[in-house]
N, C-alpha and C. Protein backbone atom coordinates (compact mmCIF):
# COMPACT_ATOMS: atom_id res chain seq x y z
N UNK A 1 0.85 -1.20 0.00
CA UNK A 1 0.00 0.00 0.00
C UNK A 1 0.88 1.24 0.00
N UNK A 2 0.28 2.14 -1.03
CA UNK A 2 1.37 3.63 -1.35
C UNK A 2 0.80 4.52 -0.01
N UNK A 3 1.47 5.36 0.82
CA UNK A 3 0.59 6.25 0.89
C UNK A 3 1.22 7.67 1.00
N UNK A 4 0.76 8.80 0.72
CA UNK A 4 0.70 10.03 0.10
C UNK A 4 1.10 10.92 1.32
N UNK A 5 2.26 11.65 2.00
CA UNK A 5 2.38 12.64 2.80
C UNK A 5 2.19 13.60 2.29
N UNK A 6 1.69 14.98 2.61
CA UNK A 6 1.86 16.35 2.15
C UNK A 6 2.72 17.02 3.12
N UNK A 7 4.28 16.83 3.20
CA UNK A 7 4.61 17.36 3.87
C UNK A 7 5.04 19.01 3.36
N UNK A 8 5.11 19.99 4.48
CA UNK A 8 5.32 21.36 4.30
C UNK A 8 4.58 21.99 3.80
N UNK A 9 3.57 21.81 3.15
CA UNK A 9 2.76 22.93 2.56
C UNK A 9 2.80 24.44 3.38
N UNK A 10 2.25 25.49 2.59
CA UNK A 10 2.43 26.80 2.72
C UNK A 10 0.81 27.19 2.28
N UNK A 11 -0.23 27.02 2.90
CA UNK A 11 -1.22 27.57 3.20
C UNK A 11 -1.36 28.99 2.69
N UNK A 12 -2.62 29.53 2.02
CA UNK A 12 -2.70 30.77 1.94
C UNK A 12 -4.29 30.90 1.58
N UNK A 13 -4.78 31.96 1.95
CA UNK A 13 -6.37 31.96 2.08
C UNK A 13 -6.68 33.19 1.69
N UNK A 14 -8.07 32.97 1.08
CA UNK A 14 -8.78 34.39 0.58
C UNK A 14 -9.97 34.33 1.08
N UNK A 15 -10.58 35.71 0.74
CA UNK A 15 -11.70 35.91 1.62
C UNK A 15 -12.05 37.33 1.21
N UNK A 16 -13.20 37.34 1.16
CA UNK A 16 -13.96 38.62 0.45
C UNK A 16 -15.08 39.56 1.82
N UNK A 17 -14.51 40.49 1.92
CA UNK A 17 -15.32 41.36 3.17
C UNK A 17 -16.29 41.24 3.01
N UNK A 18 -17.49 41.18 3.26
CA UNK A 18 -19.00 41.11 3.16
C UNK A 18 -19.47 42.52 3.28
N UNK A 19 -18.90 43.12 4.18
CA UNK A 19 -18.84 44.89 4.61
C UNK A 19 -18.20 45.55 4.09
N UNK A 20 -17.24 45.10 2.61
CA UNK A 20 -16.26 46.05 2.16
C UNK A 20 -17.24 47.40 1.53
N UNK A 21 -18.23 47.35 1.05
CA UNK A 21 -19.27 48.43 0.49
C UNK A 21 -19.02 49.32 0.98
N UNK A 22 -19.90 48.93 2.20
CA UNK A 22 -20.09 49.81 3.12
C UNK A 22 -18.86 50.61 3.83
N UNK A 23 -17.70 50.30 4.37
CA UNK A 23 -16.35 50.33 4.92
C UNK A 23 -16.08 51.16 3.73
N UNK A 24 -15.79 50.82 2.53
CA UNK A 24 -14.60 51.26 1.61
C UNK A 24 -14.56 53.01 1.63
N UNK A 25 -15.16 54.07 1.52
CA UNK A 25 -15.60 55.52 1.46
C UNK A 25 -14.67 56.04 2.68
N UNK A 26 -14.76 55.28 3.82
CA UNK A 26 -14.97 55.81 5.08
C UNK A 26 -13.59 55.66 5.43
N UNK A 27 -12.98 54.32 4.97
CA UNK A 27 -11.64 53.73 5.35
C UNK A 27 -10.76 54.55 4.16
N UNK A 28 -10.85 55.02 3.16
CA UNK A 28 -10.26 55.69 2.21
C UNK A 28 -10.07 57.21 2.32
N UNK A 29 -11.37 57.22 3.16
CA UNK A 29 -11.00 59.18 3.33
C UNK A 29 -10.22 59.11 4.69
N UNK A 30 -10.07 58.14 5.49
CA UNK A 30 -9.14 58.14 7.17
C UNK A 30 -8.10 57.71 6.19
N UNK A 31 -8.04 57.18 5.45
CA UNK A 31 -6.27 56.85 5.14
C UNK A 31 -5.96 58.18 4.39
N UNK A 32 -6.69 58.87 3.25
CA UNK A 32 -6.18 60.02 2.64
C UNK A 32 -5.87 60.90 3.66
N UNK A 33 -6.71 61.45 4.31
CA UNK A 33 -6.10 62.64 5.66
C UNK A 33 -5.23 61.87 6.61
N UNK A 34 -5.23 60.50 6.73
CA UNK A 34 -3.73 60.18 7.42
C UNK A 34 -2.29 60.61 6.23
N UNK A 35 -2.38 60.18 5.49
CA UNK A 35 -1.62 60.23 4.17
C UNK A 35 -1.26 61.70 4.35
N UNK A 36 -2.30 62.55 4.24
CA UNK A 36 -1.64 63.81 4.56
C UNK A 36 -1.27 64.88 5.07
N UNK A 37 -0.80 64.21 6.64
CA UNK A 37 -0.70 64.53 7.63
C UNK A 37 0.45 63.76 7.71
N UNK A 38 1.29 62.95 7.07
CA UNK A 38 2.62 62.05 7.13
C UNK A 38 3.55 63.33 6.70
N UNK A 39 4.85 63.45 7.50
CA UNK A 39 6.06 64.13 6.91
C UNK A 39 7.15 63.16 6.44
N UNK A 40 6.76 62.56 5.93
CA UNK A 40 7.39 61.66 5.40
C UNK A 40 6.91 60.53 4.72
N UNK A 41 7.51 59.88 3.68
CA UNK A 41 6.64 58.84 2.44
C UNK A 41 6.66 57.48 3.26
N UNK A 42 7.77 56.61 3.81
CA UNK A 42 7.86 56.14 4.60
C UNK A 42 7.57 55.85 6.33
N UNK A 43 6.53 56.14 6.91
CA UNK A 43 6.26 56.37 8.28
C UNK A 43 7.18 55.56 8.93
N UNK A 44 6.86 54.04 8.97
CA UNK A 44 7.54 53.13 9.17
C UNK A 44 8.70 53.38 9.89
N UNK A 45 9.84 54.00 8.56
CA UNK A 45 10.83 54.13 8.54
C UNK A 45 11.61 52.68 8.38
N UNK A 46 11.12 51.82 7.93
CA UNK A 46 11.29 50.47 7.51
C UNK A 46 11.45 50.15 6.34
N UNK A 47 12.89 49.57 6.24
CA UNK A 47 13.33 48.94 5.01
C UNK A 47 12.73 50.38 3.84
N UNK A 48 12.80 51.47 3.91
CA UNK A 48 12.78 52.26 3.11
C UNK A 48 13.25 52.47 1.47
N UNK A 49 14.91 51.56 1.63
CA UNK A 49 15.15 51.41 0.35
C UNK A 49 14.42 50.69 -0.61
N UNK A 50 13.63 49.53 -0.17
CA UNK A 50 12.65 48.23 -1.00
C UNK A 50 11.35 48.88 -1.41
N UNK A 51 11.28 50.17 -1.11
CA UNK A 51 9.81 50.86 -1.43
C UNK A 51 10.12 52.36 -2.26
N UNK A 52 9.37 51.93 -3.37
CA UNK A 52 9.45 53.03 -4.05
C UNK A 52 8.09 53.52 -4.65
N UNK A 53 7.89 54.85 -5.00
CA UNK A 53 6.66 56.01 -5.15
C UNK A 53 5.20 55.04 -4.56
N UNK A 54 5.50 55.13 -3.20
CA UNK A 54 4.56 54.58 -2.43
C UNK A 54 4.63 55.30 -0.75
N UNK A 55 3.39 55.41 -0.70
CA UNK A 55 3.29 55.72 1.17
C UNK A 55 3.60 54.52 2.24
N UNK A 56 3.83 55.01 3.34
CA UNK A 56 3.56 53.96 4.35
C UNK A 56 3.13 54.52 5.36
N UNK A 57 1.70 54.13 6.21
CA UNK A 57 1.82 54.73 7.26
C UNK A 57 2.61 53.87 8.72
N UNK A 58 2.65 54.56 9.81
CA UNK A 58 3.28 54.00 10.95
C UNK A 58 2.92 53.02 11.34
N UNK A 59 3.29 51.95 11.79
CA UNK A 59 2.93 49.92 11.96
C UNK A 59 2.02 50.12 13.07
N UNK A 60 0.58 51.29 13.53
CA UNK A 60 -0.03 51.44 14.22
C UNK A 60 -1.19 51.16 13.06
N UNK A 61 -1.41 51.53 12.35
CA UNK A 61 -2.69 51.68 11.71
C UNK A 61 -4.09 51.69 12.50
N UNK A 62 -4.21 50.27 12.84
CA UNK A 62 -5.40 50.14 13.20
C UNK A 62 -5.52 49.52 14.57
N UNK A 63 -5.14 50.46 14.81
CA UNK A 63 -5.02 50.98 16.36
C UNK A 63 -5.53 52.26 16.67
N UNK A 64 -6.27 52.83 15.61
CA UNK A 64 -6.88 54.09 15.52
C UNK A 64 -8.00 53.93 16.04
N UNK A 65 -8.77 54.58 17.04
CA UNK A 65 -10.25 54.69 17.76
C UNK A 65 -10.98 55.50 16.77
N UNK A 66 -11.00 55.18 15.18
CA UNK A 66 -12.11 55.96 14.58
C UNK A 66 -12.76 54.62 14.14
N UNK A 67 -14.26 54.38 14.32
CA UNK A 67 -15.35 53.24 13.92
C UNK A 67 -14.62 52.22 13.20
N UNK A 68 -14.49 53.28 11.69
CA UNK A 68 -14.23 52.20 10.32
C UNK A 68 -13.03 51.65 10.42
N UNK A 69 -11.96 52.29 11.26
CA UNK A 69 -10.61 51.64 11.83
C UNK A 69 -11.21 50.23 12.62
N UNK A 70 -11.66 50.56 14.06
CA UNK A 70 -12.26 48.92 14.44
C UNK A 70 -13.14 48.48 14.23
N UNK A 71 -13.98 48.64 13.42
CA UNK A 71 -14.24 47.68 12.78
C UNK A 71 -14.05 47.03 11.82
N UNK A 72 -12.92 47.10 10.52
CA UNK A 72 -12.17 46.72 9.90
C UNK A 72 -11.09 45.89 10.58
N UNK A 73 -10.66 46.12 11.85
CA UNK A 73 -9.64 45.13 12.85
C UNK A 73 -10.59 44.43 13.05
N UNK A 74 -11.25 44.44 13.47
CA UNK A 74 -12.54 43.62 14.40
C UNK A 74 -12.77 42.44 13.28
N UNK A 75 -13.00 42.83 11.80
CA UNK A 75 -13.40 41.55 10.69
C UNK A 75 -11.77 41.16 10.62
N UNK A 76 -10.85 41.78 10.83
CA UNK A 76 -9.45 41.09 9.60
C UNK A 76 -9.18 39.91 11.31
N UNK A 77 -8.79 40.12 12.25
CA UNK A 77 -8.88 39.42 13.27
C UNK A 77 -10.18 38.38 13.94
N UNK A 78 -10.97 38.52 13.60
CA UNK A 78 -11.76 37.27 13.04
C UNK A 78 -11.56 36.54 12.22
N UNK A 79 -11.50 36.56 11.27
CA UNK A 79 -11.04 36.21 10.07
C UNK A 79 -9.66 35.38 10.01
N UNK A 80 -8.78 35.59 10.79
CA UNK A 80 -7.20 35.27 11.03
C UNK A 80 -7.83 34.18 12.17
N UNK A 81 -8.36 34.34 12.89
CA UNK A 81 -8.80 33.53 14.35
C UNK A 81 -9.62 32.15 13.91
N UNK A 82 -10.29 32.43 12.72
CA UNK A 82 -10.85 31.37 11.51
C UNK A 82 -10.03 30.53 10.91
N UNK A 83 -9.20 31.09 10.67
CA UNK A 83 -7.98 30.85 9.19
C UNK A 83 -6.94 29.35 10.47
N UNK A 84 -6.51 30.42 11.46
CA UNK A 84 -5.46 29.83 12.58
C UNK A 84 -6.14 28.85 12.87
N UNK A 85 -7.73 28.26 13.75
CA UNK A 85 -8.29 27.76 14.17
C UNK A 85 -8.50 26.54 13.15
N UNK A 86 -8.91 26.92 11.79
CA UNK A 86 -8.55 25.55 10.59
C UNK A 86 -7.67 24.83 10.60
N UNK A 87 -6.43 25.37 10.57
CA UNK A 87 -5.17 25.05 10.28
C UNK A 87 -4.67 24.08 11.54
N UNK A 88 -5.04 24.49 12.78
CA UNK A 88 -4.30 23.95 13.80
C UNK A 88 -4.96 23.11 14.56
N UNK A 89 -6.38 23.05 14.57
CA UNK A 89 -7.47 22.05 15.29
C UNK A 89 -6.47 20.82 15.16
N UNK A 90 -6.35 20.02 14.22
CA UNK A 90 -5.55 18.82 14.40
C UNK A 90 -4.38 18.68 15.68
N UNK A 91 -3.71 19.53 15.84
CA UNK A 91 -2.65 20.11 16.69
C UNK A 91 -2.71 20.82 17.77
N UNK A 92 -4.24 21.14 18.28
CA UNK A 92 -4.93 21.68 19.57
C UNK A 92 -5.62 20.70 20.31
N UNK A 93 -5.77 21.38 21.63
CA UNK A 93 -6.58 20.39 22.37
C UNK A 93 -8.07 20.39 22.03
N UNK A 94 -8.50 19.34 21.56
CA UNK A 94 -10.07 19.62 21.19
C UNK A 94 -11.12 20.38 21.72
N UNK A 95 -11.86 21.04 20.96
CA UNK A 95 -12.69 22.19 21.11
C UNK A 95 -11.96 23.47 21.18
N UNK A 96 -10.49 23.52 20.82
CA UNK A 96 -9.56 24.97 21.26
C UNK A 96 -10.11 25.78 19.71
N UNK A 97 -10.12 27.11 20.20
CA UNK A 97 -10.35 28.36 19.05
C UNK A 97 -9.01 29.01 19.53
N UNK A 98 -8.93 29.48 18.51
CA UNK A 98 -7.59 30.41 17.95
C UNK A 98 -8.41 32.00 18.28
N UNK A 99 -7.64 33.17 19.04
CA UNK A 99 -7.68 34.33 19.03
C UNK A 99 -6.40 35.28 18.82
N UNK A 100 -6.55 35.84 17.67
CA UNK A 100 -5.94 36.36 16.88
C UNK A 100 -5.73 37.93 17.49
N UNK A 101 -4.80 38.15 17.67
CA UNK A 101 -4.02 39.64 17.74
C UNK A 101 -3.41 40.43 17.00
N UNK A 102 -3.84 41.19 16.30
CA UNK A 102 -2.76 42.03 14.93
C UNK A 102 -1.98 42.93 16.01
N UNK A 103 -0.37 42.75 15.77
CA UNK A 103 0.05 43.56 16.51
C UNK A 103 1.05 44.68 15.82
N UNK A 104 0.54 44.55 14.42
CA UNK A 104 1.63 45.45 13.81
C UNK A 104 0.22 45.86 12.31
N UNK A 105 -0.10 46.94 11.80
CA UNK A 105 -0.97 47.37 10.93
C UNK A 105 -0.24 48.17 9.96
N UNK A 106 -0.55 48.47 9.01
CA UNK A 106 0.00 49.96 8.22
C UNK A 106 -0.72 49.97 6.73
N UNK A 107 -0.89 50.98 6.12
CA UNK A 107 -1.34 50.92 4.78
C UNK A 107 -0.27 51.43 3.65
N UNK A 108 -0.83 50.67 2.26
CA UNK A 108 0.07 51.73 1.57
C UNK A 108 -0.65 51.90 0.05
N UNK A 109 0.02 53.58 0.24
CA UNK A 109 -1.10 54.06 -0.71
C UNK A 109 0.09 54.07 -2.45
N UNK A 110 0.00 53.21 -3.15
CA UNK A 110 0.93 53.25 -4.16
C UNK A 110 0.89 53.75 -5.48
N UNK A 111 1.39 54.75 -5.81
CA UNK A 111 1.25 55.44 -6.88
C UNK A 111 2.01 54.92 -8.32
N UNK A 112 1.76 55.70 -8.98
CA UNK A 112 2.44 55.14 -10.52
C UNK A 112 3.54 54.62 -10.37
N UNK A 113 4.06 53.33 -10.78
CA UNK A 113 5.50 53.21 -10.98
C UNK A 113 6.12 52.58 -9.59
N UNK A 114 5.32 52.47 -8.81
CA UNK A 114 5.09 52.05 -7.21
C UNK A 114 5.56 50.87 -6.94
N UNK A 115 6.16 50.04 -6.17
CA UNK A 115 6.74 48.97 -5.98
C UNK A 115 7.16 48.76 -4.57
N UNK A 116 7.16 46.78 -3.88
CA UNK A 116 7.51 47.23 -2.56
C UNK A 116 8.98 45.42 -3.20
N UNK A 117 10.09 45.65 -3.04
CA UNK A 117 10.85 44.35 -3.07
C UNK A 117 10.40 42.98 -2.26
N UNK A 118 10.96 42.50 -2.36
CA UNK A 118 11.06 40.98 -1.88
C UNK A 118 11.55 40.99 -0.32
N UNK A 119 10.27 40.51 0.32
CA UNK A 119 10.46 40.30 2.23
C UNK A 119 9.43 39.58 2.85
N UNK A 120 9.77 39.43 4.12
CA UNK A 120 8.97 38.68 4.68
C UNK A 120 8.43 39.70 6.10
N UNK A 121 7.61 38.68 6.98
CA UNK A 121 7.22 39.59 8.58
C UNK A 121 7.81 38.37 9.07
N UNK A 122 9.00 38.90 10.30
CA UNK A 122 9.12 38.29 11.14
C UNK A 122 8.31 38.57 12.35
N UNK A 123 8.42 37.79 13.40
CA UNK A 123 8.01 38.13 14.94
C UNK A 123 6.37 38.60 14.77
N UNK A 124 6.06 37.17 14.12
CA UNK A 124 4.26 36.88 14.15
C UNK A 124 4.57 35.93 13.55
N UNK A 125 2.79 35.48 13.56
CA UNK A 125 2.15 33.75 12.84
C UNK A 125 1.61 34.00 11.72
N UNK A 126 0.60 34.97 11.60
CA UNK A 126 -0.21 35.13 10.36
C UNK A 126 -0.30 36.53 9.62
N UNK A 127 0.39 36.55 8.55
CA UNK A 127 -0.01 38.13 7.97
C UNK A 127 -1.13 37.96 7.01
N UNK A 128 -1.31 39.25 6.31
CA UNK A 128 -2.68 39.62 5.54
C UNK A 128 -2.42 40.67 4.63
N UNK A 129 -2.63 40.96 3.32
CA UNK A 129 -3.40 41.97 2.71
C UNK A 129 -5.03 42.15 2.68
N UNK A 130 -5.32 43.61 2.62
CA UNK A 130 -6.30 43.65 2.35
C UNK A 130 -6.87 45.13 1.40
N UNK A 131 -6.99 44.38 0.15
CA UNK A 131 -7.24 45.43 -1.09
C UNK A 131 -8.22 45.88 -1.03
N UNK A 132 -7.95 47.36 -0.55
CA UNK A 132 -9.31 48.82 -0.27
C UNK A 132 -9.41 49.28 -1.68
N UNK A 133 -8.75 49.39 -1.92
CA UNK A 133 -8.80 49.87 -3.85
C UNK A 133 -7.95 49.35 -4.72
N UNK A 134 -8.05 48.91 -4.86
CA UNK A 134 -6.48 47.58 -6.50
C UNK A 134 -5.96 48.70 -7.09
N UNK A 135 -6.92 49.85 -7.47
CA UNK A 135 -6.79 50.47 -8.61
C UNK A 135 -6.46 50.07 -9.81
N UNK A 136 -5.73 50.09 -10.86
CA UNK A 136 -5.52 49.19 -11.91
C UNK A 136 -4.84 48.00 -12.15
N UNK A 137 -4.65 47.22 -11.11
CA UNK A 137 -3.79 46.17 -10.77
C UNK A 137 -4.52 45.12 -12.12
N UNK A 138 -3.80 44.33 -12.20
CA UNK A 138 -4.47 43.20 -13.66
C UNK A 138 -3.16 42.39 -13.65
N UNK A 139 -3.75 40.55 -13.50
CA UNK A 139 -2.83 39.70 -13.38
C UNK A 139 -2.22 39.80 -14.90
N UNK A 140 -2.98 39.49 -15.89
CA UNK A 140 -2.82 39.81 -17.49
C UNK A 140 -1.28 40.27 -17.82
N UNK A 141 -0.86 41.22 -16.98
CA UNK A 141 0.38 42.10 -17.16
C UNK A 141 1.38 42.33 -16.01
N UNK A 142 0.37 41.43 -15.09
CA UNK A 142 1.19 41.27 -13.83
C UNK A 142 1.16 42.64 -13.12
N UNK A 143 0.22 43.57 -13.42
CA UNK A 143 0.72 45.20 -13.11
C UNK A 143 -0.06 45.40 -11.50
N UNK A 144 0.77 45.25 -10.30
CA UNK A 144 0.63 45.49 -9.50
C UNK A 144 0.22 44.41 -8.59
N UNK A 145 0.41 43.39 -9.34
CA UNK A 145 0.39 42.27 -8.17
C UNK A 145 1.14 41.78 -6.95
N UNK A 146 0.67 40.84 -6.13
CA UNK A 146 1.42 40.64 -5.20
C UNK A 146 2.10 39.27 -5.56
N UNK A 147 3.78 38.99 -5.61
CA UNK A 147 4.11 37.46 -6.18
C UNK A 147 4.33 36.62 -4.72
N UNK A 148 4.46 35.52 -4.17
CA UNK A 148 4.47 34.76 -3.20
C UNK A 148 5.61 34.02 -3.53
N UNK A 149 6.66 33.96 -3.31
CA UNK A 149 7.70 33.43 -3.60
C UNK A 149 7.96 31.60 -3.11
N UNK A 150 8.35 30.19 -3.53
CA UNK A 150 8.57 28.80 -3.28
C UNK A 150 9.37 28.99 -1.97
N UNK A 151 8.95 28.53 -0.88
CA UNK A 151 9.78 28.44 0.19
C UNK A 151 10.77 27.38 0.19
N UNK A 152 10.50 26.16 -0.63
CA UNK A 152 11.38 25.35 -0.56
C UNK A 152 12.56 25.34 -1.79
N UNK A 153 13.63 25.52 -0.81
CA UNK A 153 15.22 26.12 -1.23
C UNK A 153 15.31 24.84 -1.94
N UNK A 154 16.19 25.05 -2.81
CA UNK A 154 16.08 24.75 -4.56
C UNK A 154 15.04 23.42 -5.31
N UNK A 155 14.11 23.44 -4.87
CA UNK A 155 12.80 22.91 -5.39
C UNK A 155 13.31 22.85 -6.73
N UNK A 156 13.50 23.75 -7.23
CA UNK A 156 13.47 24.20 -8.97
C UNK A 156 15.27 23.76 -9.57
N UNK A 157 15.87 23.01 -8.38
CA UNK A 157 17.23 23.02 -9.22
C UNK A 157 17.46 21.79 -10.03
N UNK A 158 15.99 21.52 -10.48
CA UNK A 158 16.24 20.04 -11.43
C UNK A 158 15.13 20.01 -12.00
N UNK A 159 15.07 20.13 -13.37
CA UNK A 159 13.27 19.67 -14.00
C UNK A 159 13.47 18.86 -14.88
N UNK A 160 12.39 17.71 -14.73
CA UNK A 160 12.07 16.83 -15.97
C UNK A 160 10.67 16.40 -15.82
N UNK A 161 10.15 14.80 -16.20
CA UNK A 161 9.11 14.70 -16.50
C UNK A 161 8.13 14.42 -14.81
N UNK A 162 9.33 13.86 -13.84
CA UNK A 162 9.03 13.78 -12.54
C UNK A 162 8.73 14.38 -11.58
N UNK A 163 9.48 16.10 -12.32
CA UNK A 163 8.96 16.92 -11.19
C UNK A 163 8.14 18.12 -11.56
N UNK A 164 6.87 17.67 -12.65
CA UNK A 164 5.92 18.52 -13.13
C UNK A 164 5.63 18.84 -11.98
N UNK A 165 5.33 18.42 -10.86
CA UNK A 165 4.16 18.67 -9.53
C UNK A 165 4.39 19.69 -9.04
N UNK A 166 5.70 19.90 -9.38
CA UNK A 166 6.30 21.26 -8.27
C UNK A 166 6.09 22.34 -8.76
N UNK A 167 5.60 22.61 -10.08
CA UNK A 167 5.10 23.81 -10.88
C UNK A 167 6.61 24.32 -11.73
N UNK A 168 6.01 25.36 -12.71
CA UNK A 168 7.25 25.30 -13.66
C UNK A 168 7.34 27.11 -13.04
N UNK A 169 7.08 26.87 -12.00
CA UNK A 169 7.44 28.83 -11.77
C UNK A 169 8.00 28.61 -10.29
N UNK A 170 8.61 29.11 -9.54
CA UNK A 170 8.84 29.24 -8.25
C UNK A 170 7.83 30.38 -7.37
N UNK A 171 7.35 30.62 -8.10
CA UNK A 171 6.27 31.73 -7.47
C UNK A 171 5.07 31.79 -7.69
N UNK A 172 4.21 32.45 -7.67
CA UNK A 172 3.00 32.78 -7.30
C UNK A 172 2.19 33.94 -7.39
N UNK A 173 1.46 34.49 -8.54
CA UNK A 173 0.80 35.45 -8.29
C UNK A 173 -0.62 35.96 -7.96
N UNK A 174 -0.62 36.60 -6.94
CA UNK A 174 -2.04 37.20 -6.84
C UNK A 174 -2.31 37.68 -7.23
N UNK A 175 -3.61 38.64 -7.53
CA UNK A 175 -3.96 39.55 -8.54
C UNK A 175 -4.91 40.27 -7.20
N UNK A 176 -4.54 41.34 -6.97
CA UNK A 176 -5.56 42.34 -6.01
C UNK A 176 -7.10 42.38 -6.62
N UNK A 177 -8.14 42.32 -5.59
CA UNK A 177 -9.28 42.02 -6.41
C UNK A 177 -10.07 43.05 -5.10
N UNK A 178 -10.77 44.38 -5.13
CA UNK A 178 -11.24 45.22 -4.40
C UNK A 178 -12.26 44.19 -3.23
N UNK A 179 -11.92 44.06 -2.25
CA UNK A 179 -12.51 43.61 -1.08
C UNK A 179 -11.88 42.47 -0.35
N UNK A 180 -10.62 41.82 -1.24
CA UNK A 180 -10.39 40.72 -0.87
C UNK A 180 -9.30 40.83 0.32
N UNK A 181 -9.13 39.77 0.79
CA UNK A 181 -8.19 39.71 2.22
C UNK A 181 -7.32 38.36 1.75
N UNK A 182 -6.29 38.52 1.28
CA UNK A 182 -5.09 37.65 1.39
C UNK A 182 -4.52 37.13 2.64
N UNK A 183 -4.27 36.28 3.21
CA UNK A 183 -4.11 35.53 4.63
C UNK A 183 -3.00 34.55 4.46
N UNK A 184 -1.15 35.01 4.90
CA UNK A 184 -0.27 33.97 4.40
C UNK A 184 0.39 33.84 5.74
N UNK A 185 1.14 32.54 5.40
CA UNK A 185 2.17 32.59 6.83
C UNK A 185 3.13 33.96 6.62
N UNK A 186 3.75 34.05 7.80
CA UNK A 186 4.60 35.22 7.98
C UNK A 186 6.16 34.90 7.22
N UNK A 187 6.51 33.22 7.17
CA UNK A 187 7.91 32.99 6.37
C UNK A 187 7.51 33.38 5.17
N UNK A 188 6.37 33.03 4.60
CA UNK A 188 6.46 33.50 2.72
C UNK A 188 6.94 34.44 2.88
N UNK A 189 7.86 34.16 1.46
CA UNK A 189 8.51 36.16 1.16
C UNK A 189 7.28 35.99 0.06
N UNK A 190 7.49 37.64 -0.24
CA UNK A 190 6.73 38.13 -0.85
C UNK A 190 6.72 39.44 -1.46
N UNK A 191 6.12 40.36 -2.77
CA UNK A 191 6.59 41.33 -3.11
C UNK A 191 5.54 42.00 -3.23
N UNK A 192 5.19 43.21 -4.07
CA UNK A 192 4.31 44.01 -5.14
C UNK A 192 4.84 44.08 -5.98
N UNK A 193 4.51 43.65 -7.37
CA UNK A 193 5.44 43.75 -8.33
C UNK A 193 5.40 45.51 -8.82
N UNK A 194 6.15 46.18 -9.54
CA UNK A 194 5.42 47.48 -10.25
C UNK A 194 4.19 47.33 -10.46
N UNK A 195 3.74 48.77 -10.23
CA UNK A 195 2.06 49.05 -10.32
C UNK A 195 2.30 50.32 -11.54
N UNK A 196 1.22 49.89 -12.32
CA UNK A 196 1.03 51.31 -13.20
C UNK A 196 -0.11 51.66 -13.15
N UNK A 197 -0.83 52.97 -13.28
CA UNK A 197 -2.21 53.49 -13.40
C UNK A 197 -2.14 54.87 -12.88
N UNK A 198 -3.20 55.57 -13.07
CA UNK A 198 -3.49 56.92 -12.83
C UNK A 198 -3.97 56.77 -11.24
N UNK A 199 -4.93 55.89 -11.26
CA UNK A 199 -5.34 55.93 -9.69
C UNK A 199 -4.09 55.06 -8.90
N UNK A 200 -4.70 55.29 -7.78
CA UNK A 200 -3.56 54.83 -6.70
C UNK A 200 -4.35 53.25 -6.45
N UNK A 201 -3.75 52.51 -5.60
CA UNK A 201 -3.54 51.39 -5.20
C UNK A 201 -3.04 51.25 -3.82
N UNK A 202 -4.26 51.14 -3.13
CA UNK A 202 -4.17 51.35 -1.36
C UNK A 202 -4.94 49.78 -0.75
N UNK A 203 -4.14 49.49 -0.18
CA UNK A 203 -3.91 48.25 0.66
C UNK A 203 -4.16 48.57 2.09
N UNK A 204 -4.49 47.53 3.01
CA UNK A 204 -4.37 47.57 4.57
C UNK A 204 -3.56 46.11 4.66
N UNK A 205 -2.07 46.15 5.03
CA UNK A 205 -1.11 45.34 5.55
C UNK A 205 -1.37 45.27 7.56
N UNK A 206 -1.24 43.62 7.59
CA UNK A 206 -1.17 43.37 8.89
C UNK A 206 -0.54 41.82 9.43
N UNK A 207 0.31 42.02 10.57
CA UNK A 207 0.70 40.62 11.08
C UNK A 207 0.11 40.67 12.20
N UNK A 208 0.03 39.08 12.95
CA UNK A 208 -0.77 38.73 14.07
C UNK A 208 -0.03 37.73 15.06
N UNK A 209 -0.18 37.64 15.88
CA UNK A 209 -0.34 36.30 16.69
C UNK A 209 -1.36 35.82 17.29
N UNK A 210 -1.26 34.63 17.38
CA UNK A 210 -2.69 33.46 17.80
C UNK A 210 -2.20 33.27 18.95
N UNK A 211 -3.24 32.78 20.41
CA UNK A 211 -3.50 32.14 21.29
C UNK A 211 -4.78 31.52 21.24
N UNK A 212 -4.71 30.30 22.22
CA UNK A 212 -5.61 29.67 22.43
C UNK A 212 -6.62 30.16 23.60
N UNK A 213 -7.91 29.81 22.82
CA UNK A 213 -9.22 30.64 23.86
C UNK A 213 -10.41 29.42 24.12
């Protein structure tokens, strides 16, 4: 008898706000008057060189006491507490739920020509995008996507007819889709590739940690 391990997989989840409608107006005009009220393009002040004609605000985000701030934490941390709680039931004590903590937030508002390099989040379990406006993002051309890079170190240093399974790309692209919530481990690296368009392309970035509740 054969039988089949999946060892290592790299999990990644989507998920579409149900409230993004409603949210999107409200969460776009608090990020524009945050945006411009920044003295600086970088808030962060993080890894600055890997980001180009793009904002960042400070790794507080949503930690802001305005409504559409928590309640936008309130769904992305549900949502993560869902995601964690799937994943790990096998590996918990039965009946355990996962409660999710974002302890690091920020947005970024990316303009023409906009780009963030190749990185990861350390010091958390679960990160997230979540696309408030794509603006002209389109997988088609790859223009402004997010790529997910093969975690497993040289996967790709041998191809023939045996190792179709492993895919003929080392990566991965998403395509920003207005409401959606991307949900990856914190080792994926990961990028924005260049963005082109007239409108901007504003995201809500966040990492978390899980405990058991």
């Amino acid at each position: 008898m054969l039988e089949q391990i999946d060892a290592w997989t790299s999990p990644l989840f989507v998920a579409t706000n149900p409230d993004h409608e409603f949210l999107k107006d409200d969460l776009l005009a608090y990020i524009s008057n945050y945006q411009a009220e920044q003295t600086q393009a970088i808030a962060s002040e993080i890894a600055v060189s890997a980001k180009h004609q793009l904002f960042e605000s400070k790794l507080s985000f949503l930690e802001a006491e305005e409504p559409v701030v928590m309640e936008t934490r309130r769904m992305l941390e549900e949502l993560i507490s869902t995601v964690a709680t799937g994943v790990n039931a096998p590996f918990w004590p039965e009946g355990a739920e996962g409660d999710a903590t974002i302890i690091e937030s920020w947005f970024h508002v990316t303009q023409n020509g906009g780009y963030h390099d190749v990185h990861s989040h350390p010091n958390c379990s679960w990160c997230g995008i979540y696309y408030v406006d794509p603006g002209e993002c389109e997988l088609g051309s790859r223009n402004g996507v997010n790529r997910f890079y093969d975690p497993r170190v040289n996967a790709d240093h041998y191809g023939d007819a045996g190792t179709a399974y492993l895919g003929e790309q080392g990566f991965w692209d998403f395509e920003p889709v207005e409401g959606q919530i991307v949900i990856f481990p914190s080792y994926l690296k990961h990028s924005a590739l260049p963005y082109f368009g007239e409108k901007d392309r504003v995201i809500v970035a966040f990492n978390s940690v899980v405990d058991l509740c």
